[in-house]
Protein backbone atom coordinates (compact mmCIF):
# COMPACT_ATOMS: atom_id res chain seq x y z
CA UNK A 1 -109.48 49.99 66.83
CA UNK A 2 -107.72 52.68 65.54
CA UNK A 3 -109.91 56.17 65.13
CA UNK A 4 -107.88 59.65 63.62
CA UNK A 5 -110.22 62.82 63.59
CA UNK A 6 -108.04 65.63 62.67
CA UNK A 7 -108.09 67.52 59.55
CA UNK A 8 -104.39 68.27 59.80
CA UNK A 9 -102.88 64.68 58.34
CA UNK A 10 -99.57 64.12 59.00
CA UNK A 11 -99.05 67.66 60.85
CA UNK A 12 -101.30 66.34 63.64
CA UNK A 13 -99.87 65.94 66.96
CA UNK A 14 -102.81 63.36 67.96
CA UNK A 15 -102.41 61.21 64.14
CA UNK A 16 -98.53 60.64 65.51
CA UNK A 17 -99.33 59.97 69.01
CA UNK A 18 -102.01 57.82 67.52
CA UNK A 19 -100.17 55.84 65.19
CA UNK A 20 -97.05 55.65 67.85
CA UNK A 21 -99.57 54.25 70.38
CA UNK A 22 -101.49 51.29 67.47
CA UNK A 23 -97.06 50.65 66.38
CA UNK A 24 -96.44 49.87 70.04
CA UNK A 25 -99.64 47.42 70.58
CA UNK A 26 -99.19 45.63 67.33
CA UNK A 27 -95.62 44.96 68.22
CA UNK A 28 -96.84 43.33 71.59
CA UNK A 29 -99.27 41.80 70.14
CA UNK A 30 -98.61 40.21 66.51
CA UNK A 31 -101.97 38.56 66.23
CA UNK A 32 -103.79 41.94 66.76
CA UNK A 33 -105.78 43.13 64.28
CA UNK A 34 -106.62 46.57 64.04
CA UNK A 35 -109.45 48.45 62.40
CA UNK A 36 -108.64 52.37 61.15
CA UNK A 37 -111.38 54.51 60.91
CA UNK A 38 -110.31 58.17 59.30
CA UNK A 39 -113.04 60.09 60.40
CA UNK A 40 -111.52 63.60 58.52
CA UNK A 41 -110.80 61.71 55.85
CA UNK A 42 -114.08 59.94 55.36
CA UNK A 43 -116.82 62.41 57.39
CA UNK A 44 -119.76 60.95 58.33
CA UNK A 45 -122.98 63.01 57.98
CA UNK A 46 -124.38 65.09 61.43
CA UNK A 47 -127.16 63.57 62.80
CA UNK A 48 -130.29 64.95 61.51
CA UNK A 49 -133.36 64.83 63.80
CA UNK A 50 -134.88 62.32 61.80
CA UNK A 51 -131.41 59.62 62.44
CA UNK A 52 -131.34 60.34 65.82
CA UNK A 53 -134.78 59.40 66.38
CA UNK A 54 -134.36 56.05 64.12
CA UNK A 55 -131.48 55.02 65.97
CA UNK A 56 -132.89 55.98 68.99
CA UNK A 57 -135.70 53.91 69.11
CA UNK A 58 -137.75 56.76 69.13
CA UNK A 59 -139.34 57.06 65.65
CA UNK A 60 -142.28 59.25 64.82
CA UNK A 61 -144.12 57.58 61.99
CA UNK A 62 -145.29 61.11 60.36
CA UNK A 63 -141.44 60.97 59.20
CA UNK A 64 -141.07 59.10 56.13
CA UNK A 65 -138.86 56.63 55.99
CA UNK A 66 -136.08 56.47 52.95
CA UNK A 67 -133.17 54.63 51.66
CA UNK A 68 -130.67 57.43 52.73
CA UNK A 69 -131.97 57.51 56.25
CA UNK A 70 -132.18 53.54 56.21
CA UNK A 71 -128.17 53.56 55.20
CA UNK A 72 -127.19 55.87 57.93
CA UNK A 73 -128.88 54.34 60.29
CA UNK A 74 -127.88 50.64 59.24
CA UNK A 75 -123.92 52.63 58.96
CA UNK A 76 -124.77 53.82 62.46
CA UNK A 77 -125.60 50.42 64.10
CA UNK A 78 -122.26 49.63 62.52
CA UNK A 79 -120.30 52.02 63.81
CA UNK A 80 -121.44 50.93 67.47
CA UNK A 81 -120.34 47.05 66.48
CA UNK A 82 -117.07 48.25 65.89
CA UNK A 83 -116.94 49.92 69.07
CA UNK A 84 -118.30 47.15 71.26
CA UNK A 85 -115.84 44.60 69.54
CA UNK A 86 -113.01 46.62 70.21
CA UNK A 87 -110.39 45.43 73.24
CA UNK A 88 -108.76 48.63 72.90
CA UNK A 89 -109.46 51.97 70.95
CA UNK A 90 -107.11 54.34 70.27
CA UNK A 91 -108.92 57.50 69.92
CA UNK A 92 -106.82 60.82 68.36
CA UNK A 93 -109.38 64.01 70.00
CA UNK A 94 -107.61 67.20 69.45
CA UNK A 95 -108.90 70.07 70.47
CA UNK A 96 -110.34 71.97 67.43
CA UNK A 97 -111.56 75.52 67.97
CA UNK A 98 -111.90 74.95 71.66
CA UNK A 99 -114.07 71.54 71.26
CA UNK A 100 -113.27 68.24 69.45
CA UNK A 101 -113.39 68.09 65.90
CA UNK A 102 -116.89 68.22 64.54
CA UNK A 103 -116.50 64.59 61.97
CA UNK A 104 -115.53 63.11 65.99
CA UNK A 105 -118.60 64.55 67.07
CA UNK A 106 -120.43 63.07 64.76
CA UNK A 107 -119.09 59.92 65.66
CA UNK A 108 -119.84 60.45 69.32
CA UNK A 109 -123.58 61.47 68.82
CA UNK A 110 -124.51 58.18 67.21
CA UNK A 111 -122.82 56.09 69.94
CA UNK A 112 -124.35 58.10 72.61
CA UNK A 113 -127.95 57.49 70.72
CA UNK A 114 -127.28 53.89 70.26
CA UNK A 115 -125.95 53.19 73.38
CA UNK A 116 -129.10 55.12 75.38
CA UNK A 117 -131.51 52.73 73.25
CA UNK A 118 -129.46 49.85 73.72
CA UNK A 119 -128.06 50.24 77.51
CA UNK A 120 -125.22 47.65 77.16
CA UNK A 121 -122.50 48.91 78.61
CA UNK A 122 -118.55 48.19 77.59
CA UNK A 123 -116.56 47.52 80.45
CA UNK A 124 -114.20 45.57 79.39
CA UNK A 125 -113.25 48.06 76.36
CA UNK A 126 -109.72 50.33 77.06
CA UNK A 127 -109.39 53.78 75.58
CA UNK A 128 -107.00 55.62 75.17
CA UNK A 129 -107.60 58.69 74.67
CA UNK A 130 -105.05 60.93 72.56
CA UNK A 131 -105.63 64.48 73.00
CA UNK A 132 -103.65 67.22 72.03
CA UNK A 133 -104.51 70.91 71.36
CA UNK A 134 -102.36 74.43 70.67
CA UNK A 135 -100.64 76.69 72.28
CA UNK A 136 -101.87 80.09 71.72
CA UNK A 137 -103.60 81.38 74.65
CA UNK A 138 -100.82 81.12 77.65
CA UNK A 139 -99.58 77.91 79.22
CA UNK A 140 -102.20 78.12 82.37
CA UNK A 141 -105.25 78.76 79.96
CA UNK A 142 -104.55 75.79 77.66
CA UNK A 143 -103.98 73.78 80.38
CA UNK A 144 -107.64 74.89 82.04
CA UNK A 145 -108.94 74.26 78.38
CA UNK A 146 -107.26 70.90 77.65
CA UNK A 147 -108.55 69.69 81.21
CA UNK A 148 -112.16 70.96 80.16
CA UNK A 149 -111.86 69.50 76.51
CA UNK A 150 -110.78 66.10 78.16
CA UNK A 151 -113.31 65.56 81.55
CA UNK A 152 -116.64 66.28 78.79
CA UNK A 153 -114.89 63.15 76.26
CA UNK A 154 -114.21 60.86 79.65
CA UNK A 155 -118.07 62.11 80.96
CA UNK A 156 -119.48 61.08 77.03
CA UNK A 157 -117.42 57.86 77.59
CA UNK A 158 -118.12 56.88 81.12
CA UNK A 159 -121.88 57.51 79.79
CA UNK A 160 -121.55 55.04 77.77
CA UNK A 161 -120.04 52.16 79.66
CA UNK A 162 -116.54 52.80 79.29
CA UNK A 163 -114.61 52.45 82.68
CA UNK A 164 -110.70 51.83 81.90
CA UNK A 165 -110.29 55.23 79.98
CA UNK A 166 -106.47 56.37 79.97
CA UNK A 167 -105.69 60.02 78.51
CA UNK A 168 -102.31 61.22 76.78
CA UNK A 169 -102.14 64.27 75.04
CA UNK A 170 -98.23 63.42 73.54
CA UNK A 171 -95.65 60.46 72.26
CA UNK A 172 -93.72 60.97 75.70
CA UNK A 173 -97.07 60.10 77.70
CA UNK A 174 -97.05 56.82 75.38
CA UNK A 175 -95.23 54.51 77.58
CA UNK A 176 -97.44 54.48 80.98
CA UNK A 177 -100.27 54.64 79.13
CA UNK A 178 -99.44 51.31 77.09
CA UNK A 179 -99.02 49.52 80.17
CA UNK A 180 -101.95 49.97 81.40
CA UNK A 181 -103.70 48.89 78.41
CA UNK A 182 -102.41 45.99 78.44
């Protein structure tokens, strides 16, 4: 699986790190098949109180119950299939504004619902993790911000069952990193 959450498009350090990292699997791997999920290109709503407490498991019936909310949370259960059938995920997570991106985070907070209500963990999933973020602030700050902006995504994915998590945050960091997930 193949997720992209930067606005940028092509100018994105993560979307070429990204696609470098799916090039190199697919080439090791000819029968892989790889889902791509654009998540600037193709937002998904933030999760209103009402989703989060459908998908959740935690309904309250004095909330009425529509066709939009029934899509996102039937798009949300989704979502999580894709995840939990994936081998490996490549995951582009720049730092945006000193946090992820917020179409990623909306991403991340129905997985984290899902997966409290359903507890099935995904150990045998790889990610790898593609951060990357800019250099304005000093090279010792960024790095204290990139560290930061990387332990909360590993803490969000350990949360959730994932245990063979490998970061890069460029193209050179690629080849390690490959090994490992395979």
């Amino acid at each position: 699986m193949h997720i992209d959450s930067c606005a940028l498009g092509d100018n994105s350090a993560s979307r070429q790190t990204t696609a470098a990292a799916i090039a190199a699997l697919t080439a090791a791997n000819e029968q892989a098949i790889v889902l791509y999920r654009d998540l600037a290109a193709a937002p998904l709503s933030h999760a209103s109180g009402p989703l989060l407490q459908v998908i959740s498991q935690r309904w309250d019936a004095d909330i009425p119950m529509n066709a939009e909310l029934r899509a996102e949370a039937l798009q949300s259960a989704s979502l999580l299939q894709e995840f939990q059938d994936a081998d490996v995920v490549v995951l582009g997570a720049p730092m945006h504004n000193f946090s992820i991106p917020s179409t990623l985070k909306a991403w991340l907070d129905r997985l984290l619902e899902l997966q409290i209500a359903a507890g099935t963990p995904h150990a045998d999933l790889h990610l790898l993790l593609v951060t990357s973020g800019c250099a304005i602030m000093g090279v010792q700050a960024e790095e204290q911000l990139m560290d930061n902006h990387e332990a909360q995504l590993k803490a969000a994915f350990e949360f959730i069952g994932v245990n063979r998590l490998t970061t890069v945050r460029a193209v050179a960091d690629l080849p390690p990193a490959l090994q490992l997930a395979a």
